[in-house]
N, C-alpha and C. Protein backbone atom coordinates (compact mmCIF):
# COMPACT_ATOMS: atom_id res chain seq x y z
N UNK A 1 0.81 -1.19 0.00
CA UNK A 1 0.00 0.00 0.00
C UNK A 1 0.86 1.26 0.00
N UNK A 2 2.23 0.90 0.92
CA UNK A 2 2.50 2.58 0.70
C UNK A 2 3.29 2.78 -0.47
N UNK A 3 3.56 1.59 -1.48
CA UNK A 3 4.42 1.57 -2.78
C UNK A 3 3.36 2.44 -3.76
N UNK A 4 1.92 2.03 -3.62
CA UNK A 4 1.34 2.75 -4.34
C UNK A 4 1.22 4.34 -4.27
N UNK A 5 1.01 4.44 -2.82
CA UNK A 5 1.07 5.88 -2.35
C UNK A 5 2.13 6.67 -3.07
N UNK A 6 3.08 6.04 -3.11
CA UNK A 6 4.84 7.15 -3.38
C UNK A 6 4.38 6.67 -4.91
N UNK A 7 4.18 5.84 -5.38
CA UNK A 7 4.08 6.03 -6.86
C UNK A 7 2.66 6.72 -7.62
N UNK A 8 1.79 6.82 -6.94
CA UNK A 8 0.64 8.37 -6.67
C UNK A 8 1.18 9.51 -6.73
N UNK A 9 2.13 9.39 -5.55
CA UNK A 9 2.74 10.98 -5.36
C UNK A 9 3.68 11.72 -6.26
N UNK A 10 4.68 10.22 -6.86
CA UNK A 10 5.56 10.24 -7.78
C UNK A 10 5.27 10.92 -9.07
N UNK A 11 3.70 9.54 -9.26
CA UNK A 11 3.35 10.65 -10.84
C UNK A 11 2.75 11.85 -10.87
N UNK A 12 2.10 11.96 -9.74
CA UNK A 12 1.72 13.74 -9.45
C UNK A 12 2.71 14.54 -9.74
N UNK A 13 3.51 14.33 -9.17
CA UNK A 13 4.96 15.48 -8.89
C UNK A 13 5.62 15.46 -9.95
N UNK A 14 5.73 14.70 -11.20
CA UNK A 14 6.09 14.70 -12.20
C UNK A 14 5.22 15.41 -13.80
N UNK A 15 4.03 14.78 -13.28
CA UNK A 15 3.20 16.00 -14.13
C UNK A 15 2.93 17.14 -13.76
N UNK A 16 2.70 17.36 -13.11
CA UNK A 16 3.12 18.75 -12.38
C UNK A 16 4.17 19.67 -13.05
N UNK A 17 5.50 18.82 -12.60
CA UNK A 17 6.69 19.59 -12.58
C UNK A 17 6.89 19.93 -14.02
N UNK A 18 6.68 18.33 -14.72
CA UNK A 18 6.15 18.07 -16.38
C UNK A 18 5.66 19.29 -17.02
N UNK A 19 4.27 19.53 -17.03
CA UNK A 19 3.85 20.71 -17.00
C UNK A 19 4.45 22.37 -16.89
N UNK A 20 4.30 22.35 -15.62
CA UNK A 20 5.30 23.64 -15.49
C UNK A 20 6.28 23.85 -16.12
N UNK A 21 7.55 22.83 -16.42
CA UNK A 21 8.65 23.52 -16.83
C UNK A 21 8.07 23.26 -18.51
N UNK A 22 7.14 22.45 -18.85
CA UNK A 22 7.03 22.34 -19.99
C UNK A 22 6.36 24.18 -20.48
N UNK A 23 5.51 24.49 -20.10
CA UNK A 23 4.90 26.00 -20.23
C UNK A 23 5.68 26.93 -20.31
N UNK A 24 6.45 27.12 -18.77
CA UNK A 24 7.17 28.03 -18.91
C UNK A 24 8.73 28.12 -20.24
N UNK A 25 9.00 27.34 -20.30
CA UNK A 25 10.04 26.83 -21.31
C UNK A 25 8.97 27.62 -22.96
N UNK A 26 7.61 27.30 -22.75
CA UNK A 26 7.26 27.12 -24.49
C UNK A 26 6.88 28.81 -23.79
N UNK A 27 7.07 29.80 -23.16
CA UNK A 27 6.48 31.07 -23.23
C UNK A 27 8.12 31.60 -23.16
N UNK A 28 8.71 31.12 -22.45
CA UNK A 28 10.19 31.89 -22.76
C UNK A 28 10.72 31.85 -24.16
N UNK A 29 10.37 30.33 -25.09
CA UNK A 29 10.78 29.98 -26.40
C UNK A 29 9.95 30.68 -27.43
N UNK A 30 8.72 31.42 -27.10
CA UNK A 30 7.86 31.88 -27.83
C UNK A 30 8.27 33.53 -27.78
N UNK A 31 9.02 33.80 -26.85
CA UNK A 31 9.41 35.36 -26.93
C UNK A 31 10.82 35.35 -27.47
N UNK A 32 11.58 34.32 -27.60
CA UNK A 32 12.72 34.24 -28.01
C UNK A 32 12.66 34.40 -29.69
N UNK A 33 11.88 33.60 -30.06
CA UNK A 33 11.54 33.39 -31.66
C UNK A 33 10.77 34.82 -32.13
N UNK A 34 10.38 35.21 -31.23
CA UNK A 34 9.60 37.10 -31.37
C UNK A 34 10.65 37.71 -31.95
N UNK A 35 11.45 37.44 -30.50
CA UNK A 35 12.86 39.13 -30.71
C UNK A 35 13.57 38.34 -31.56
N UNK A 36 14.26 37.02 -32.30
CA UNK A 36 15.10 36.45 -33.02
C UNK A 36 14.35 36.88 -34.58
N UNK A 37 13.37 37.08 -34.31
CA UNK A 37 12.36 37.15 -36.06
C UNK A 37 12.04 38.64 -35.88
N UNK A 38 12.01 39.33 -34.95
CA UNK A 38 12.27 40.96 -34.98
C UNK A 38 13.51 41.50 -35.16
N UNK A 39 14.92 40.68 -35.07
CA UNK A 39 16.01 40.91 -35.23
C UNK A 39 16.13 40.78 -36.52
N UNK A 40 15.96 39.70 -37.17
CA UNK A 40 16.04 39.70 -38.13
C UNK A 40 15.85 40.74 -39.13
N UNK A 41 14.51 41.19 -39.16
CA UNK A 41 13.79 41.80 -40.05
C UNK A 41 13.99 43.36 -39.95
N UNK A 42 13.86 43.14 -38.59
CA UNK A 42 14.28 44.93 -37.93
C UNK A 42 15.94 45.34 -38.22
N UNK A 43 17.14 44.47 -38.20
CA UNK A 43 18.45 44.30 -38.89
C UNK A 43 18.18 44.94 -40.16
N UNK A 44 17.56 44.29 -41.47
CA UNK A 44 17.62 44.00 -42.39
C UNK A 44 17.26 45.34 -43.50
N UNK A 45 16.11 45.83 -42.23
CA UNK A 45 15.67 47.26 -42.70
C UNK A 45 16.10 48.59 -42.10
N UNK A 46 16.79 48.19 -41.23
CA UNK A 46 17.90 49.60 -40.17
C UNK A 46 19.10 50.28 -41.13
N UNK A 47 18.70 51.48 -40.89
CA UNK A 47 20.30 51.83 -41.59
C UNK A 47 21.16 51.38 -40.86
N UNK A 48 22.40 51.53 -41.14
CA UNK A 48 23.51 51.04 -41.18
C UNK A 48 23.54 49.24 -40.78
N UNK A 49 22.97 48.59 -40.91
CA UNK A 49 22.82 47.64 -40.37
C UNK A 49 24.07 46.46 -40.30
N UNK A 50 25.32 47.18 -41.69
CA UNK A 50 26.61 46.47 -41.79
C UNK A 50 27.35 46.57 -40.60
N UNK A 51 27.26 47.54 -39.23
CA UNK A 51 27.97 48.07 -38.05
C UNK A 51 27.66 46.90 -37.13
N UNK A 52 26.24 46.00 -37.23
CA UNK A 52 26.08 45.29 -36.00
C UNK A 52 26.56 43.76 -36.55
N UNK A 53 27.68 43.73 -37.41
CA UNK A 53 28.44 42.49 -38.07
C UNK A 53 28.66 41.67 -36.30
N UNK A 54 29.38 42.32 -35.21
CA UNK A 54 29.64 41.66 -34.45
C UNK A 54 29.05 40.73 -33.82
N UNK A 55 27.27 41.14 -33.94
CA UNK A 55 26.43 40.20 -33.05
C UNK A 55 26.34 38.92 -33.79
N UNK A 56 26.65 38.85 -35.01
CA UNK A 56 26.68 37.26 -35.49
C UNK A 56 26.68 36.67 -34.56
N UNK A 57 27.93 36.21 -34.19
CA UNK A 57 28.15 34.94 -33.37
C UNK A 57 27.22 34.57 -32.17
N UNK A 58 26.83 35.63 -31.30
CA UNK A 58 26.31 35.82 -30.47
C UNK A 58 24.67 35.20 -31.01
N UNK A 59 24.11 35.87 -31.97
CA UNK A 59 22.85 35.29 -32.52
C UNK A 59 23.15 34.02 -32.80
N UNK A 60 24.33 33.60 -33.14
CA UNK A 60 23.86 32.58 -33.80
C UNK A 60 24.48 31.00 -32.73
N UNK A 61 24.74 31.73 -31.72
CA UNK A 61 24.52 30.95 -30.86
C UNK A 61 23.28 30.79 -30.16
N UNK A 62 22.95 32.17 -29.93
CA UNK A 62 21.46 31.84 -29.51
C UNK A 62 20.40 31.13 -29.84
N UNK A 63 20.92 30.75 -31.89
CA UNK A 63 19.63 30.05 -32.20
C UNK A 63 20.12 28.98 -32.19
N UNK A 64 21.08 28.38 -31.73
CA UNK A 64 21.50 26.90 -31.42
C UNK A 64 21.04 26.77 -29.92
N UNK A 65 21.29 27.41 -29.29
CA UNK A 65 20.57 27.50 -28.01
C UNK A 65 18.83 27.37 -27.85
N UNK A 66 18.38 27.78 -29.19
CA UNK A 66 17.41 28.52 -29.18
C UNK A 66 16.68 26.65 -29.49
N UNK A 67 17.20 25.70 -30.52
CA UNK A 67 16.90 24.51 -30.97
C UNK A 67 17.14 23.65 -30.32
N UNK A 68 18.18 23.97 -29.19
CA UNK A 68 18.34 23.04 -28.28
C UNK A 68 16.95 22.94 -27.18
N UNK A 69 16.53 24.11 -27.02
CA UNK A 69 15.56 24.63 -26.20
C UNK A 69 13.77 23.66 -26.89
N UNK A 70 14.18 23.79 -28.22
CA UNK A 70 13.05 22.95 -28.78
C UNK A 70 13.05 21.45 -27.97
N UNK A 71 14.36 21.27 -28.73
CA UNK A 71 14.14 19.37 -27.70
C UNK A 71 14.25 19.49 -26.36
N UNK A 72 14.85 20.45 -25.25
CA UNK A 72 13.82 20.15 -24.07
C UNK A 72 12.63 20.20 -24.20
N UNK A 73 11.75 20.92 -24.97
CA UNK A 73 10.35 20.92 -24.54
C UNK A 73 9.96 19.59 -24.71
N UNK A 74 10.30 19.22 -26.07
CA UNK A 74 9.77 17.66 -26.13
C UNK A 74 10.18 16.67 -24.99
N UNK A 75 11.28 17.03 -24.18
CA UNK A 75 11.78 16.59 -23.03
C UNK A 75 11.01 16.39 -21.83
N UNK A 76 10.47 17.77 -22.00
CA UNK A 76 9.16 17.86 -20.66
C UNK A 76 8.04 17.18 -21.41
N UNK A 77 7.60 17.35 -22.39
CA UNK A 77 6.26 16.65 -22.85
C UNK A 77 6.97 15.18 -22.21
N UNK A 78 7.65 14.23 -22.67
CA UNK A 78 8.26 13.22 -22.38
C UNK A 78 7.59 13.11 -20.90
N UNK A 79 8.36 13.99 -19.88
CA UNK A 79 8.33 14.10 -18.61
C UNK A 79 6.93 13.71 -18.03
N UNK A 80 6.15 14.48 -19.09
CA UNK A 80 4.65 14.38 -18.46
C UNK A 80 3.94 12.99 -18.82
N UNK A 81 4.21 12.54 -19.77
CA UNK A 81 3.83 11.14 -20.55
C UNK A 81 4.34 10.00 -19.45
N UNK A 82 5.61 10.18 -18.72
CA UNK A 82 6.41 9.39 -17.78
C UNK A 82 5.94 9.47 -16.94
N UNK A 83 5.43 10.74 -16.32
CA UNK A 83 4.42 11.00 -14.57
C UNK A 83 3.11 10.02 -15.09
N UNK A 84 2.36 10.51 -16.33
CA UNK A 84 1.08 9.58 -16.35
C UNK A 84 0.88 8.03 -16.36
N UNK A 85 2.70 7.59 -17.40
CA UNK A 85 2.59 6.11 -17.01
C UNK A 85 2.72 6.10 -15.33
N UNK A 86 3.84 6.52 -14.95
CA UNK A 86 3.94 5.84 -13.76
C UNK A 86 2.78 5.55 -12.57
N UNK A 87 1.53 6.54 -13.24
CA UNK A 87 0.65 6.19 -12.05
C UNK A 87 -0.71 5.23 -12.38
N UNK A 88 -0.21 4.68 -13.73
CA UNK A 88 -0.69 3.28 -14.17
C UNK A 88 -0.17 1.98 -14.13
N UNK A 89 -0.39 0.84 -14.24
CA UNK A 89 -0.06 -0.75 -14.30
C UNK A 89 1.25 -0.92 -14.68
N UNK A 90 1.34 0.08 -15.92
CA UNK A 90 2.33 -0.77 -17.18
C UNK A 90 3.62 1.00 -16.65
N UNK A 91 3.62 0.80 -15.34
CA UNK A 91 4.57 2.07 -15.13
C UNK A 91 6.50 1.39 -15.61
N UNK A 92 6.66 2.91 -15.77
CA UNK A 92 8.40 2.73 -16.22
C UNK A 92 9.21 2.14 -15.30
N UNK A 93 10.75 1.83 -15.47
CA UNK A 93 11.44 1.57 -14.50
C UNK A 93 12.06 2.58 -13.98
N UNK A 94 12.67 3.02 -12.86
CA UNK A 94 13.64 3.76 -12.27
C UNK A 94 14.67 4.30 -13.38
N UNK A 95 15.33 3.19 -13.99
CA UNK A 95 15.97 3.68 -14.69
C UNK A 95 16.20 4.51 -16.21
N UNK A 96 14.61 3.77 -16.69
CA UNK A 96 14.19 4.43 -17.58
C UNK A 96 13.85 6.12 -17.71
N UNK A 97 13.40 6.21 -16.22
CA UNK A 97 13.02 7.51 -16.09
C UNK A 97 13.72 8.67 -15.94
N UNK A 98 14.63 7.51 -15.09
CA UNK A 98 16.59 8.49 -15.14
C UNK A 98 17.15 9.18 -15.86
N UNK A 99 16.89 7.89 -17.24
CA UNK A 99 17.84 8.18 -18.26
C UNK A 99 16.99 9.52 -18.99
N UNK A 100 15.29 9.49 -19.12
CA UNK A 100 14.91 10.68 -19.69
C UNK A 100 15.31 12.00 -18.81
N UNK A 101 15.43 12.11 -17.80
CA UNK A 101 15.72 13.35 -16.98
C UNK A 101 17.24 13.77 -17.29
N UNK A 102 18.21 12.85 -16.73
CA UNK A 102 19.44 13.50 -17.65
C UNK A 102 19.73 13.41 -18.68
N UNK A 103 18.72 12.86 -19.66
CA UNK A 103 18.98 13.65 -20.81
C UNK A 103 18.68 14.76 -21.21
N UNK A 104 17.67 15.19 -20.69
CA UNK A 104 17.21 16.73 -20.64
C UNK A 104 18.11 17.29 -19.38
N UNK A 105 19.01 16.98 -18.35
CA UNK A 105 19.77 17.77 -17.95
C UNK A 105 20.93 17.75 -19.00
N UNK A 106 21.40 16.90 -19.54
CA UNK A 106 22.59 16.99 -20.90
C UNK A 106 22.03 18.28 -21.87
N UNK A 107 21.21 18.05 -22.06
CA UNK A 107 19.86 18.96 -23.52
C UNK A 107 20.61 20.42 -22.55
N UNK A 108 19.95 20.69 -21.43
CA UNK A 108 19.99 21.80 -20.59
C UNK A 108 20.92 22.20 -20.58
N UNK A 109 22.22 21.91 -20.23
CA UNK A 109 23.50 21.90 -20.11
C UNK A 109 23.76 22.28 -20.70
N UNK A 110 24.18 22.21 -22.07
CA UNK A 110 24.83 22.13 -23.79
C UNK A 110 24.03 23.49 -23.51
N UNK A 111 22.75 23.98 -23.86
CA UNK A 111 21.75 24.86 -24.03
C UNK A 111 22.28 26.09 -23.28
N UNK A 112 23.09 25.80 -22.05
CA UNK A 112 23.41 27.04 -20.79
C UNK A 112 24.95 27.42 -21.58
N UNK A 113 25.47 26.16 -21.78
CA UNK A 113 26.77 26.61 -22.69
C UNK A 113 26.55 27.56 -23.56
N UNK A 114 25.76 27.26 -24.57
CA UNK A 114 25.34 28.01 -25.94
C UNK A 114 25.32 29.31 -25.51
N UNK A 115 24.27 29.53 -24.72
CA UNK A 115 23.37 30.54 -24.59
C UNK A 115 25.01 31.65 -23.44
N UNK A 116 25.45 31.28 -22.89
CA UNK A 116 26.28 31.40 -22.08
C UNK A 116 27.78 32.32 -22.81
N UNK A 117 27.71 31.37 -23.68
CA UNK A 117 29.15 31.94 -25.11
C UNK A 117 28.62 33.33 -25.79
N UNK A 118 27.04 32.68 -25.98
CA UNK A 118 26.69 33.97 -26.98
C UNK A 118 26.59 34.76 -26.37
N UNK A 119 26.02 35.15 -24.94
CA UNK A 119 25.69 36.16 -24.03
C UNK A 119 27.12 37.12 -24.11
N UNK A 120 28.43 35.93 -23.67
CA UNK A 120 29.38 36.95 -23.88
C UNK A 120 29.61 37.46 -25.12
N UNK A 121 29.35 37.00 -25.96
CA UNK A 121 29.81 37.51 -27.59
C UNK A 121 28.74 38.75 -27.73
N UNK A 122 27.73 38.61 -27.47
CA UNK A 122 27.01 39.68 -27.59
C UNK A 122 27.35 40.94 -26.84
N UNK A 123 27.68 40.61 -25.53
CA UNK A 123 28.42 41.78 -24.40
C UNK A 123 29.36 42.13 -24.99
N UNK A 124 30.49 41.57 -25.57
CA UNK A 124 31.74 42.07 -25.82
C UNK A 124 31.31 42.64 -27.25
N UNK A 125 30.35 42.81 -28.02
CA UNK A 125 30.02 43.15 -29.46
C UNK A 125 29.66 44.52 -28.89
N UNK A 126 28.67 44.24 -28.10
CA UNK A 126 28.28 45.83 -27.70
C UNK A 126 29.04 46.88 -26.50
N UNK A 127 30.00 46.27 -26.14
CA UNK A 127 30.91 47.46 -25.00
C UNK A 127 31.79 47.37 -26.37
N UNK A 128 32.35 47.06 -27.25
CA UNK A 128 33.72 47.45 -28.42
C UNK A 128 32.08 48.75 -29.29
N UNK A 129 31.52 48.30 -29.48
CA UNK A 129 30.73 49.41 -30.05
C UNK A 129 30.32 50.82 -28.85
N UNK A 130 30.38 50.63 -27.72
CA UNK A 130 29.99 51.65 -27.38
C UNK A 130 31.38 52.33 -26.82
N UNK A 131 32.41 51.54 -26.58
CA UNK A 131 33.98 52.13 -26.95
C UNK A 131 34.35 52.98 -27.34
N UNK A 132 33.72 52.63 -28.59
CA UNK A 132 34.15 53.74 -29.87
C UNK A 132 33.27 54.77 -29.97
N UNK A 133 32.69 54.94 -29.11
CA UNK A 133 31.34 56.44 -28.95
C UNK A 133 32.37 57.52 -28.64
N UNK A 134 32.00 58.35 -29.84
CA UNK A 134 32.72 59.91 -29.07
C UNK A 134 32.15 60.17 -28.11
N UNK A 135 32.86 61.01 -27.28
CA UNK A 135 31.94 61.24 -25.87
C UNK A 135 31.29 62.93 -26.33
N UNK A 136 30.16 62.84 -25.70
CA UNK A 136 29.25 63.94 -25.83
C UNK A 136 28.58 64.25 -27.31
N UNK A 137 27.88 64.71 -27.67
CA UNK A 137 26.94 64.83 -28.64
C UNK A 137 27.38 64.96 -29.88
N UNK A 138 27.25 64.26 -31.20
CA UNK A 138 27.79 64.88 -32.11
C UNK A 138 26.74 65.39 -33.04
N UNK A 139 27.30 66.00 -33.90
CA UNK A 139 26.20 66.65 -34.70
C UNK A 139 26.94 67.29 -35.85
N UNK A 140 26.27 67.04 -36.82
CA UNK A 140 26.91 66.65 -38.32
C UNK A 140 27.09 65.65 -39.18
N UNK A 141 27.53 65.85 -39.98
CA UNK A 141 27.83 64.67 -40.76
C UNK A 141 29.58 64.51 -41.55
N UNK A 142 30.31 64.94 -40.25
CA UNK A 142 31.89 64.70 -40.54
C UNK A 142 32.92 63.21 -39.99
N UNK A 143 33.58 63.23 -40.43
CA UNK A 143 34.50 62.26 -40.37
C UNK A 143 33.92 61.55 -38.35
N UNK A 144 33.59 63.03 -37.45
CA UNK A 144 33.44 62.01 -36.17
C UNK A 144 32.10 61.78 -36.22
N UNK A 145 30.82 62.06 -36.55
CA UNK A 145 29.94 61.61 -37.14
C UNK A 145 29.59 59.81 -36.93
N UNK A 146 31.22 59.61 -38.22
CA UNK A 146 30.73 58.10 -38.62
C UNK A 146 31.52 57.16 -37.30
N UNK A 147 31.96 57.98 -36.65
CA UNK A 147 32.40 57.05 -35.26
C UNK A 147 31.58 56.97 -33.95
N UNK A 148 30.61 57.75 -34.64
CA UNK A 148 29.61 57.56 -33.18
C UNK A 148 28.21 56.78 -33.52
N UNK A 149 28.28 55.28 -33.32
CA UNK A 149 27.53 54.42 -33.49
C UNK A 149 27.00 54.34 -32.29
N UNK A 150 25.55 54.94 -31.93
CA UNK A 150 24.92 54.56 -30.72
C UNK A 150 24.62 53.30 -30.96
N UNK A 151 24.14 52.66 -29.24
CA UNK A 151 23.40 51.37 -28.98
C UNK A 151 22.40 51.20 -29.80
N UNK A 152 21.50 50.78 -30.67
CA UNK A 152 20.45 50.87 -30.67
C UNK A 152 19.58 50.06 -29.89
N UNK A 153 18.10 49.91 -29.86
CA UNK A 153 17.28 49.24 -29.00
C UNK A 153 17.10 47.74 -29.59
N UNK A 154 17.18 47.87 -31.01
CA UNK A 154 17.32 46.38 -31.80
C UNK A 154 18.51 45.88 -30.98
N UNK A 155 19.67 46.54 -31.13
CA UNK A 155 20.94 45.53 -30.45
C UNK A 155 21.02 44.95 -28.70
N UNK A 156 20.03 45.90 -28.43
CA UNK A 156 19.94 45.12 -26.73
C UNK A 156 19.02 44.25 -26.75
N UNK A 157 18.21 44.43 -28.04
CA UNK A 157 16.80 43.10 -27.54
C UNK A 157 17.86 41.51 -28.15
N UNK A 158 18.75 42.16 -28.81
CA UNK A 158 18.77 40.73 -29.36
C UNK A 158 19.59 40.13 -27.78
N UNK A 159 20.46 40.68 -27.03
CA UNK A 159 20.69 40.67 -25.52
C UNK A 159 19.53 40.10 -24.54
N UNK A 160 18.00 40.87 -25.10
CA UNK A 160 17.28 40.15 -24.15
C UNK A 160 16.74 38.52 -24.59
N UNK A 161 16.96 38.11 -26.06
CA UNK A 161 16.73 37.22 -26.23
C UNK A 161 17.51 35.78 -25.87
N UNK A 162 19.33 36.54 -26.05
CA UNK A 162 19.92 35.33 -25.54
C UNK A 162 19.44 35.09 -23.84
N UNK A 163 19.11 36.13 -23.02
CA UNK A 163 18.93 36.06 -21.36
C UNK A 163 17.60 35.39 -21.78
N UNK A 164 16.34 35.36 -22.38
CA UNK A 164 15.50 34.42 -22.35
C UNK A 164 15.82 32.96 -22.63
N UNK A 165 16.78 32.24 -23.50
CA UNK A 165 16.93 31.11 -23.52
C UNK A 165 17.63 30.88 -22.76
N UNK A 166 18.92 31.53 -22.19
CA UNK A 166 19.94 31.20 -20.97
C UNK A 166 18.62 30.70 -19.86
N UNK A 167 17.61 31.53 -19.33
CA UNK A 167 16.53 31.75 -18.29
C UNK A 167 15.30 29.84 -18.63
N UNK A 168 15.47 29.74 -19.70
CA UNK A 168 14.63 28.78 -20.24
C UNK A 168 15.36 27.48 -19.79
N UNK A 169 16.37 27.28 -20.73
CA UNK A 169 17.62 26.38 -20.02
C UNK A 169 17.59 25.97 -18.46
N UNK A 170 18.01 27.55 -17.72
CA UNK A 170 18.12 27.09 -15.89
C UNK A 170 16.90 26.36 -15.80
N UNK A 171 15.77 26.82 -16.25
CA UNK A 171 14.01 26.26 -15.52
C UNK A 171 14.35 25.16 -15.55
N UNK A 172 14.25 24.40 -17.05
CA UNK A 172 14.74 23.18 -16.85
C UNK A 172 15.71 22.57 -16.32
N UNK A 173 16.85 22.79 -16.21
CA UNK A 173 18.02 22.31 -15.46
C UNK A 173 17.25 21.70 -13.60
N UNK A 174 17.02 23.40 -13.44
CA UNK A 174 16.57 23.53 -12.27
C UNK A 174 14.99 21.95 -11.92
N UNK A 175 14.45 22.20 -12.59
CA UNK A 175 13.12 21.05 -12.74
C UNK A 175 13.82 19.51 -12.69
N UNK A 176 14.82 19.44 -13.73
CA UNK A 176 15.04 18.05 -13.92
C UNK A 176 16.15 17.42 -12.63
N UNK A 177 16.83 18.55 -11.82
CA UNK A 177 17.43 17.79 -11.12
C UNK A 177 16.90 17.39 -9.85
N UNK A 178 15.31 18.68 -9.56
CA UNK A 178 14.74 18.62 -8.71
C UNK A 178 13.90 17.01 -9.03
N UNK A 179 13.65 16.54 -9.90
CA UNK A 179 12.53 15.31 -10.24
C UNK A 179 13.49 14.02 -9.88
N UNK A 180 14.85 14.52 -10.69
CA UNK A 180 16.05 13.10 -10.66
C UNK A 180 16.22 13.13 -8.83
N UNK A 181 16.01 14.07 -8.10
CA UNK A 181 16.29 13.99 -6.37
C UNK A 181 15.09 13.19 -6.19
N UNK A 182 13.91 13.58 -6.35
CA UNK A 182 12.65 12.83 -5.92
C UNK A 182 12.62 11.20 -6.00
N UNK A 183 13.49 10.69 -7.42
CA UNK A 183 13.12 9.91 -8.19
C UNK A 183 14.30 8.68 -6.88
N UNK A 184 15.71 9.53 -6.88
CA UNK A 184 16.55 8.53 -5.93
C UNK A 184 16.09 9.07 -4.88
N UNK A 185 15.26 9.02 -4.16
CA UNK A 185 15.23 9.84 -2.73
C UNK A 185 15.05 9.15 -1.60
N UNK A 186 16.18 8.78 -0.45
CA UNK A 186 15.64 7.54 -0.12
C UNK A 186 14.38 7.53 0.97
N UNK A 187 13.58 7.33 1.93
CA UNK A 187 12.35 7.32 2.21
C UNK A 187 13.20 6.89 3.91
């Protein structure tokens, strides 16, 4: 009787957790693909748009970050499919369930890397651009003119997009190691 109980409680706490990180993950990934497809487009039609060459890398880590972020979700869907067997007949083994959780802590991991590299590539893209700011106002159109490349607001969102998948990543990290504790936990 109390095997059933903890495996009640087990699959609760897994759809649950299932759930949650599955949501929050698809609303952080849904604002990421916003500002990554507003970057784009908003880039494409900005003047000077040849000046923000540096954020490459940085974007384009983010959207590896950004795909890695896809297969956690399917990770958590997983998660939740695993809470519902387990609180049926034909439930998983221990180890089966293991192996799906750190794999989505591996998924997570790789994902914090990504997101982690680009964050700095993006920081260091935008302090070498604001470096080179003459100091105090310019006005004209002479030789110091073309050295004063303000921030623009396109170049910090693409900043807020890598901090949304970095932020997406921890949830999960954070979720799956909390489920893998539950899962060995001894009683």
């Amino acid at each position: 009787m109390g095997d059933q109980l903890d495996f009640k409680l087990l699959s609760l706490g897994m759809r649950r957790i299932g759930w949650l990180r599955f949501w929050i993950q698809t609303i952080l990934g849904v604002v990421v693909v916003g500002v990554l497809l507003f970057n784009n487009v908003g880039s494409s039609l900005a003047r000077n748009s040849e000046r923000a060459l540096g954020l490459g890398p940085g974007l384009s880590l983010t959207t590896l970050s950004f795909i890695l972020l896809l297969f956690s979700l399917w990770q958590g869907w997983l998660i939740v499919k695993t809470g519902r067997a387990l609180g049926s007949e034909a439930r998983p083994s221990r180890g089966e369930t293991s192996r799906l959780l750190k794999r989505g802590l591996i998924v997570d991991l790789i994902g914090l890397v990504f997101s982690s590299v680009g964050y700095q590539s993006l920081a260091g893209a935008l302090f070498v651009q604001a470096s080179m700011q003459a100091p105090g106002i310019s006005i004209g159109t002479g030789m110091r003119a073309m050295e004063n490349y303000p921030i623009t607001s396109l170049e910090m969102l693409s900043v807020l997009s890598n901090t949304q998948v970095l932020f997406a990543h921890l949830i999960g990290l954070i979720f799956s190691l909390w489920l893998l504790q539950r899962i060995f936990r001894k009683n």
